[in-house]
Protein backbone atom coordinates (compact mmCIF):
# COMPACT_ATOMS: atom_id res chain seq x y z
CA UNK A 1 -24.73 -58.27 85.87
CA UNK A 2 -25.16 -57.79 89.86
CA UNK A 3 -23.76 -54.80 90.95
CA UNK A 4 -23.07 -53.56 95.18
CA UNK A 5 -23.53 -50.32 96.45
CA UNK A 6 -20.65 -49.37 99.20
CA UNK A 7 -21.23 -46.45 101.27
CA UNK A 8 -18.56 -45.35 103.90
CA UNK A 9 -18.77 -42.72 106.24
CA UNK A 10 -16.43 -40.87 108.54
CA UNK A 11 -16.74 -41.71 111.86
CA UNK A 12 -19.68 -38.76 113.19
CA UNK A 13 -19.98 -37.87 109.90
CA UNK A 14 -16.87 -36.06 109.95
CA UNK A 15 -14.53 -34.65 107.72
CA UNK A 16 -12.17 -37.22 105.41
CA UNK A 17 -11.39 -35.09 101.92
CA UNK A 18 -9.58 -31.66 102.58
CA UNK A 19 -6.92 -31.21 100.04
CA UNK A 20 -5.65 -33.17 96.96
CA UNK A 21 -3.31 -35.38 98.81
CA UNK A 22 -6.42 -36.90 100.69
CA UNK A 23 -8.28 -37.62 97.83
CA UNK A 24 -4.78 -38.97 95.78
CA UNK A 25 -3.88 -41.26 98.61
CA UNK A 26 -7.79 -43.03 98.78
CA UNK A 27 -8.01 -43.11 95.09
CA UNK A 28 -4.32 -44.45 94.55
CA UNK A 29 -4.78 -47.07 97.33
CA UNK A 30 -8.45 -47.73 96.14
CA UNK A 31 -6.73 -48.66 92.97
CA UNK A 32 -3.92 -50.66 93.48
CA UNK A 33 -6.63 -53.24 95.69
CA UNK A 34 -8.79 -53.54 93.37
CA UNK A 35 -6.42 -54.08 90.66
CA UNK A 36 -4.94 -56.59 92.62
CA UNK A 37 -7.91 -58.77 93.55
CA UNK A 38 -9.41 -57.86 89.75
CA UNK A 39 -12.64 -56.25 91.06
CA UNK A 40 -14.87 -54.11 88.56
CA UNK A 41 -15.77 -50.82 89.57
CA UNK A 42 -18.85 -49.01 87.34
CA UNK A 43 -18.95 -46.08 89.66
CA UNK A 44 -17.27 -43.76 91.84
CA UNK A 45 -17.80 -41.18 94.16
CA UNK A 46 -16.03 -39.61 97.17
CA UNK A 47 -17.34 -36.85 99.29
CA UNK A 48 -15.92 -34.77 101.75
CA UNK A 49 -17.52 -36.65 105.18
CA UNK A 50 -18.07 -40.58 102.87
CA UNK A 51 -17.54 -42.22 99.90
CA UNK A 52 -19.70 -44.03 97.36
CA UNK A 53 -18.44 -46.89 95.26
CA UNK A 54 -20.41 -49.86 93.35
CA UNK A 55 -18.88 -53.02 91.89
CA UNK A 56 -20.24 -55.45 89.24
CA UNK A 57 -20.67 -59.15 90.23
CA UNK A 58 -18.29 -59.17 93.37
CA UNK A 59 -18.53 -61.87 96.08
CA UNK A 60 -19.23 -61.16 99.69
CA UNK A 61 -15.95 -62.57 100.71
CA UNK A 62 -13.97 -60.26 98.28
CA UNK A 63 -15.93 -57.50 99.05
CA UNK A 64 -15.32 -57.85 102.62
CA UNK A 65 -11.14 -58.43 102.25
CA UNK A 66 -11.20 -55.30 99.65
CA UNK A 67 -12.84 -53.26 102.19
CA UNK A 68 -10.53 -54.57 105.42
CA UNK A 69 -7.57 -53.49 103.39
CA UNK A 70 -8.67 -50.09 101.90
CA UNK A 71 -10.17 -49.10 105.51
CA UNK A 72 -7.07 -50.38 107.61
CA UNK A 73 -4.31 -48.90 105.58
CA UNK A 74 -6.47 -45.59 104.39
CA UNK A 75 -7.19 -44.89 108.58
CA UNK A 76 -2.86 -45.78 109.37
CA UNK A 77 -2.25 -42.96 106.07
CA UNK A 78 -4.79 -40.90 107.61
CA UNK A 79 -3.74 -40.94 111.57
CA UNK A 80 -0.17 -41.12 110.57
CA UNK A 81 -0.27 -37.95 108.61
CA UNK A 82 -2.56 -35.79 110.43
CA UNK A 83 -0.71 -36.38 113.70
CA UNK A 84 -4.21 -37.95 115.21
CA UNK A 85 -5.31 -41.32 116.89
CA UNK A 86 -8.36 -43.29 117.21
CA UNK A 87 -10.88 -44.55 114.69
CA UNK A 88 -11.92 -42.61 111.12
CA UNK A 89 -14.81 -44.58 109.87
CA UNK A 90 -17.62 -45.33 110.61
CA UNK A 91 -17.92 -49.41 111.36
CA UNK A 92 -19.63 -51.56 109.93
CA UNK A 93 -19.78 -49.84 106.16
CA UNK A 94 -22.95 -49.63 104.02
CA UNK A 95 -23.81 -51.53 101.43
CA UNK A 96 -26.37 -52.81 99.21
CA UNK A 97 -26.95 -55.37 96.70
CA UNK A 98 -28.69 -54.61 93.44
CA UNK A 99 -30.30 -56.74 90.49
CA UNK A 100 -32.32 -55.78 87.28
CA UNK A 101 -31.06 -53.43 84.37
CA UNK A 102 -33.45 -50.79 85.64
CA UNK A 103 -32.64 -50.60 89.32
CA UNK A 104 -28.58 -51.15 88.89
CA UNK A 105 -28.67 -48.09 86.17
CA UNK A 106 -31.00 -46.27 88.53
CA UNK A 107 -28.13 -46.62 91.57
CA UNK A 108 -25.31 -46.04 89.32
CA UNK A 109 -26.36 -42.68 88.74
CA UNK A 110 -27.00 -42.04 92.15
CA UNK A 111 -23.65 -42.80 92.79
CA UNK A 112 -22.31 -40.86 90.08
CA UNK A 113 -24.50 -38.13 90.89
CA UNK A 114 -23.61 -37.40 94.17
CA UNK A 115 -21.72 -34.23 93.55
CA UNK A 116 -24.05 -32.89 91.95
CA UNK A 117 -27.43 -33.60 94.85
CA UNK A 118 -24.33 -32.05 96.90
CA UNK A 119 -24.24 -28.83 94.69
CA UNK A 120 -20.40 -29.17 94.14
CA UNK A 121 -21.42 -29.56 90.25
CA UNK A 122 -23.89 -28.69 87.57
CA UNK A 123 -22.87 -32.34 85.83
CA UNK A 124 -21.07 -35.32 87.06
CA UNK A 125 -18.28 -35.18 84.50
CA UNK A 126 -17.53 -32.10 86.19
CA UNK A 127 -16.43 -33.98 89.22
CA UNK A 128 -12.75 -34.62 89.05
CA UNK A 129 -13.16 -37.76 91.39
CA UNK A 130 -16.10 -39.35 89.62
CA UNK A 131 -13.50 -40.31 86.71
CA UNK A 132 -16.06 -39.73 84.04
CA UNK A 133 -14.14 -37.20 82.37
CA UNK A 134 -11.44 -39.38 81.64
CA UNK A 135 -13.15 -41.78 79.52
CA UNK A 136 -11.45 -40.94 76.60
CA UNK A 137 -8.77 -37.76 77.88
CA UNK A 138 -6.02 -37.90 79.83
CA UNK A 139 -5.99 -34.21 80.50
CA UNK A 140 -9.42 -33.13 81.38
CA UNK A 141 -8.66 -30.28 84.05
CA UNK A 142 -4.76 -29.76 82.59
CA UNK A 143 -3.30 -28.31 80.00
CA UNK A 144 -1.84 -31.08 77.59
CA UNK A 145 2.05 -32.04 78.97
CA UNK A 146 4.35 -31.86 75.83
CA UNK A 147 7.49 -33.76 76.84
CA UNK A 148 9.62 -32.00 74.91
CA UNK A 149 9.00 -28.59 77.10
CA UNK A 150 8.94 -30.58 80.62
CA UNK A 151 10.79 -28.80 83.88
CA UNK A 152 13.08 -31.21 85.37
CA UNK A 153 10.68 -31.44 88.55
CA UNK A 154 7.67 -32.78 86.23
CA UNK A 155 9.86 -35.32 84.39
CA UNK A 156 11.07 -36.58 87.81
CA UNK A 157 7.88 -36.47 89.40
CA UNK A 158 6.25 -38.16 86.13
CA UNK A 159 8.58 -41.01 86.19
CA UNK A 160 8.25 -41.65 89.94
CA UNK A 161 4.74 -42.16 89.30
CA UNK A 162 5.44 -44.81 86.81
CA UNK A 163 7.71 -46.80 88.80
CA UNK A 164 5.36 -46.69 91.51
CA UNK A 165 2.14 -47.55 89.39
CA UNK A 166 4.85 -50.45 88.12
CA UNK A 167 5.79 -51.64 91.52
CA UNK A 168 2.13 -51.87 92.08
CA UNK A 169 2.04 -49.25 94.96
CA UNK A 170 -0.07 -46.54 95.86
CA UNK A 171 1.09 -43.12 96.59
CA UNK A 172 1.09 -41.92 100.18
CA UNK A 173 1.31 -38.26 101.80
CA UNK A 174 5.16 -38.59 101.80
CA UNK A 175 5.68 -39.58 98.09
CA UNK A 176 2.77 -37.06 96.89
CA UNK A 177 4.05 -34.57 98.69
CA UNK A 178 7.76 -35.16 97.20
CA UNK A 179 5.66 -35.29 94.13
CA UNK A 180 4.06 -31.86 93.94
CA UNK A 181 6.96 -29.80 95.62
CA UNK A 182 8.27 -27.25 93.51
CA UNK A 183 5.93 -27.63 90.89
CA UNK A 184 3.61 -24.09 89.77
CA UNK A 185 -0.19 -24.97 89.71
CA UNK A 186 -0.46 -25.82 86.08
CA UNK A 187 2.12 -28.11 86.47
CA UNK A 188 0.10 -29.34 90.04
CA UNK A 189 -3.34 -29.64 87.80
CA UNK A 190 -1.12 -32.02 85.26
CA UNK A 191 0.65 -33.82 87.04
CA UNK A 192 -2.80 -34.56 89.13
CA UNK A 193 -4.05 -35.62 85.88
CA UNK A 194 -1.02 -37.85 84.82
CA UNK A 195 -1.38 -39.68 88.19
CA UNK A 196 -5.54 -40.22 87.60
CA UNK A 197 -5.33 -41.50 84.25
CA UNK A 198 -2.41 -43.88 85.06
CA UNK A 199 -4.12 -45.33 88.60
CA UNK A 200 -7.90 -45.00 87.02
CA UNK A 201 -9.57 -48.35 87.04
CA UNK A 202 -13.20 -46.88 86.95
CA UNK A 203 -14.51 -49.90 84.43
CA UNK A 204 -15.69 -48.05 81.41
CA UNK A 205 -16.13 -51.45 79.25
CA UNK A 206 -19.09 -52.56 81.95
CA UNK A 207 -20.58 -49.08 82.03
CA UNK A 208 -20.93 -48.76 78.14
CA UNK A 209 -22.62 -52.36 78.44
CA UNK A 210 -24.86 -50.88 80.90
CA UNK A 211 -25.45 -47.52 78.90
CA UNK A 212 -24.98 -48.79 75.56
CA UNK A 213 -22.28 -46.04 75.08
CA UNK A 214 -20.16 -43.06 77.02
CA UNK A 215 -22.92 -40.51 75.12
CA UNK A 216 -25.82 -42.53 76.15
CA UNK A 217 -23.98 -42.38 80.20
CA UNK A 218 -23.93 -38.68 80.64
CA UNK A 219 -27.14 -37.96 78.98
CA UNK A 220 -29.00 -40.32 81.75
CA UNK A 221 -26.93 -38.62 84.53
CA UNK A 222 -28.46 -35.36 83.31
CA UNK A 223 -31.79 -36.52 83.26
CA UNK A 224 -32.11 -38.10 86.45
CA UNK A 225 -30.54 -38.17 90.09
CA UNK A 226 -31.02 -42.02 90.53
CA UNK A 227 -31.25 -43.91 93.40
CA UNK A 228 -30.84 -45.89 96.48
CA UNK A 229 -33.49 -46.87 99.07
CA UNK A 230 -31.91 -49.14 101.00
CA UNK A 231 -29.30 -46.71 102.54
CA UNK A 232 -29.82 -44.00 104.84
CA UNK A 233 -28.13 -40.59 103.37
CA UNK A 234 -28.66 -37.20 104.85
CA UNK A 235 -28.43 -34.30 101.53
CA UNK A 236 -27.06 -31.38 102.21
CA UNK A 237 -24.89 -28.46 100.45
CA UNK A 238 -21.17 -29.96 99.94
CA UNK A 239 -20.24 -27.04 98.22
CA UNK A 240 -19.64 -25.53 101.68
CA UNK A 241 -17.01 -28.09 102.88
CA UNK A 242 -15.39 -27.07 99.25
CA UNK A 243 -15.35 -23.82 100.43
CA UNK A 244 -14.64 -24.26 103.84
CA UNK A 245 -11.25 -26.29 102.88
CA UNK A 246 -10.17 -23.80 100.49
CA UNK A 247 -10.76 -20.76 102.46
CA UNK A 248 -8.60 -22.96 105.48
CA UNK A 249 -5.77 -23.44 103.14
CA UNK A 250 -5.10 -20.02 102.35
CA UNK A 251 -5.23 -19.21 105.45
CA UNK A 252 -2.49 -21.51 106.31
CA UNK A 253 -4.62 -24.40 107.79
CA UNK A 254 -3.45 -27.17 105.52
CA UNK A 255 -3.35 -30.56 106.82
CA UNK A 256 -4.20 -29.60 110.23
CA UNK A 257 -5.26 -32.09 113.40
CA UNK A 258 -8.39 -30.07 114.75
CA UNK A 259 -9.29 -32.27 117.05
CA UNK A 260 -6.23 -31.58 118.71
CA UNK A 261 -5.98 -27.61 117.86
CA UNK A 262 -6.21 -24.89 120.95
CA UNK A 263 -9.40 -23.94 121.53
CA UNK A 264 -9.45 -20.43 121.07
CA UNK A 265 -7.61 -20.67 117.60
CA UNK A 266 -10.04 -23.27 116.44
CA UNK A 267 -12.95 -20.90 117.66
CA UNK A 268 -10.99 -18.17 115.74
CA UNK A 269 -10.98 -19.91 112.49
CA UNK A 270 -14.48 -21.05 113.07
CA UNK A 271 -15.81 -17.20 112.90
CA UNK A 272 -13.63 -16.95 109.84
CA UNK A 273 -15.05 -19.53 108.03
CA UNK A 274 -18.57 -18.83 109.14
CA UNK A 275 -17.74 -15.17 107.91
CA UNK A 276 -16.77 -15.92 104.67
CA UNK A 277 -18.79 -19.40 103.88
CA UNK A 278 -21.38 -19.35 106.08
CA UNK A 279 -21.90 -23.03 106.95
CA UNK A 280 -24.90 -24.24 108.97
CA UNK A 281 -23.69 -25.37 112.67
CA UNK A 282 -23.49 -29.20 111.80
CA UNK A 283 -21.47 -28.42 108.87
CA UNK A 284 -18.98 -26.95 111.23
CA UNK A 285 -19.26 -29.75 113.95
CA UNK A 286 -18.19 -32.33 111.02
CA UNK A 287 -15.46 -29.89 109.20
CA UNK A 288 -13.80 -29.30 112.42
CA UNK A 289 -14.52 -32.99 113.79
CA UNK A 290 -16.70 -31.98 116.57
CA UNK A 291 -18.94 -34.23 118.44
């Protein structure tokens, strides 16, 4: 096995995860593509400023069409939504080959890993994104759905999900936000779960080849941070964008264009956010897309 290491960043290393529809509509899309062209992905990672990804014994050429459509339609999502023009990422994307057991296990848990150098987790399986924890549960940050006891809203918004994982199509801001309204938050944290398990493609069958089993997987993860020396990657406390983005939300900043907000309300919700998170200036320059 040959595996690449793909490493996308946000154009000025800013912002491009800051609520669950973000993350839903690159995952979903990042899903149907690769199911479409077959591709095998061993690990997974997005961030809140880039995203991490490595694929087992891809070609150049496939790699290069996968990444054309999952940058082009992600950045049209993206601009459409957000009410903002211009590029997103930065161009031309990172990536890296790899060969030999011990240096393609050694990146794979860098990848994987990533939330946790970024103190967003004690352990990757933590990491909703990283897809670990759904190795063998459907559920792993939900309550279990019983069918019998479903609201009409969840069945509706359960079977939309299937006819659009049928269809083949990924689920933009529109249909995720149809999705989610009117539902409580356990019913938001299950119905997040339903629509992970059904669109994961995270290639467990290649990974327990690599690891010799799910067990042997997370105990490597634990004891080491892996690697990658062959791509430039600046570490730093991602916990803070977490906090950042949450903090913004409740304060009714939730899917916001700040690149095009007044000044003195973005400077206004900068000293809130510095108040109650903290973050170091660059942290803000990216969160707020700053140059």
């Amino acid at each position: 096995m040959k595996t690449i290491h793909v490493y996308q960043r946000g154009i000025h290393g800013w912002g491009l995860f800051y609520r669950r529809e973000d993350y839903l509509v690159h995952f979903t899309l990042f899903s149907v593509i690769s199911r479409e062209m077959n591709l095998r992905v061993v690990a997974f990672s997005p961030m809140f400023n880039h995203t991490h990804a490595g694929f087992a014994d891809i070609l150049s050429r496939e790699l290069e069409r996968f990444q054309r459509r999952l940058n082009g339609t992600l950045v049209s999502q993206y601009n459409q939504d957000y009410r903002r023009t211009g590029p997103l990422l930065d161009s031309p994307y990172g990536r890296s080959k790899k060969t030999g057991a011990k240096i393609i296990l050694g990146n794979v848990a860098y990848i994987f890993n990533n939330c946790v150098a970024g103190r967003m987790f004690e352990s990757a399986p933590e990491y909703r994104w990283s897809l670990l924890a759904y190795r063998d549960c459907r559920n792993p940050f939900s309550e279990r759905i019983y069918r019998e006891y479903r609201s009409g809203r969840m069945r509706k918004a359960m079977s939309r999900v299937d006819y659009c994982y049928s269809c083949g199509w990924f689920l933009n801001y529109t249909v995720l936000r149809s999705l989610f309204a009117g539902l409580d938050e356990v019913e938001t944290e299950q119905l997040t779960d339903y629509i992970v398990s059904k669109y994961n493609f995270l290639d467990y069958k290649s990974l327990d080849q690599l690891y010799g089993n799910h067990e042997n997987l997370v105990l490597a993860l634990k004891s080491t941070a892996g690697s990658e020396y062959d791509l430039a990657e600046e570490y730093e406390d991602h916990s803070r964008y977490m906090k950042m983005a949450a903090a913004a939300e409740k304060l009714g900043y939730s899917g916001v264009n700040y690149e095009t907000m007044d000044y003195r309300e973005k400077n206004q919700l900068i000293r809130q956010l510095t108040r109650l998170v903290n973050p170091s200036r660059d942290q803000i320059r990216r969160f707020f897309h700053l140059k």
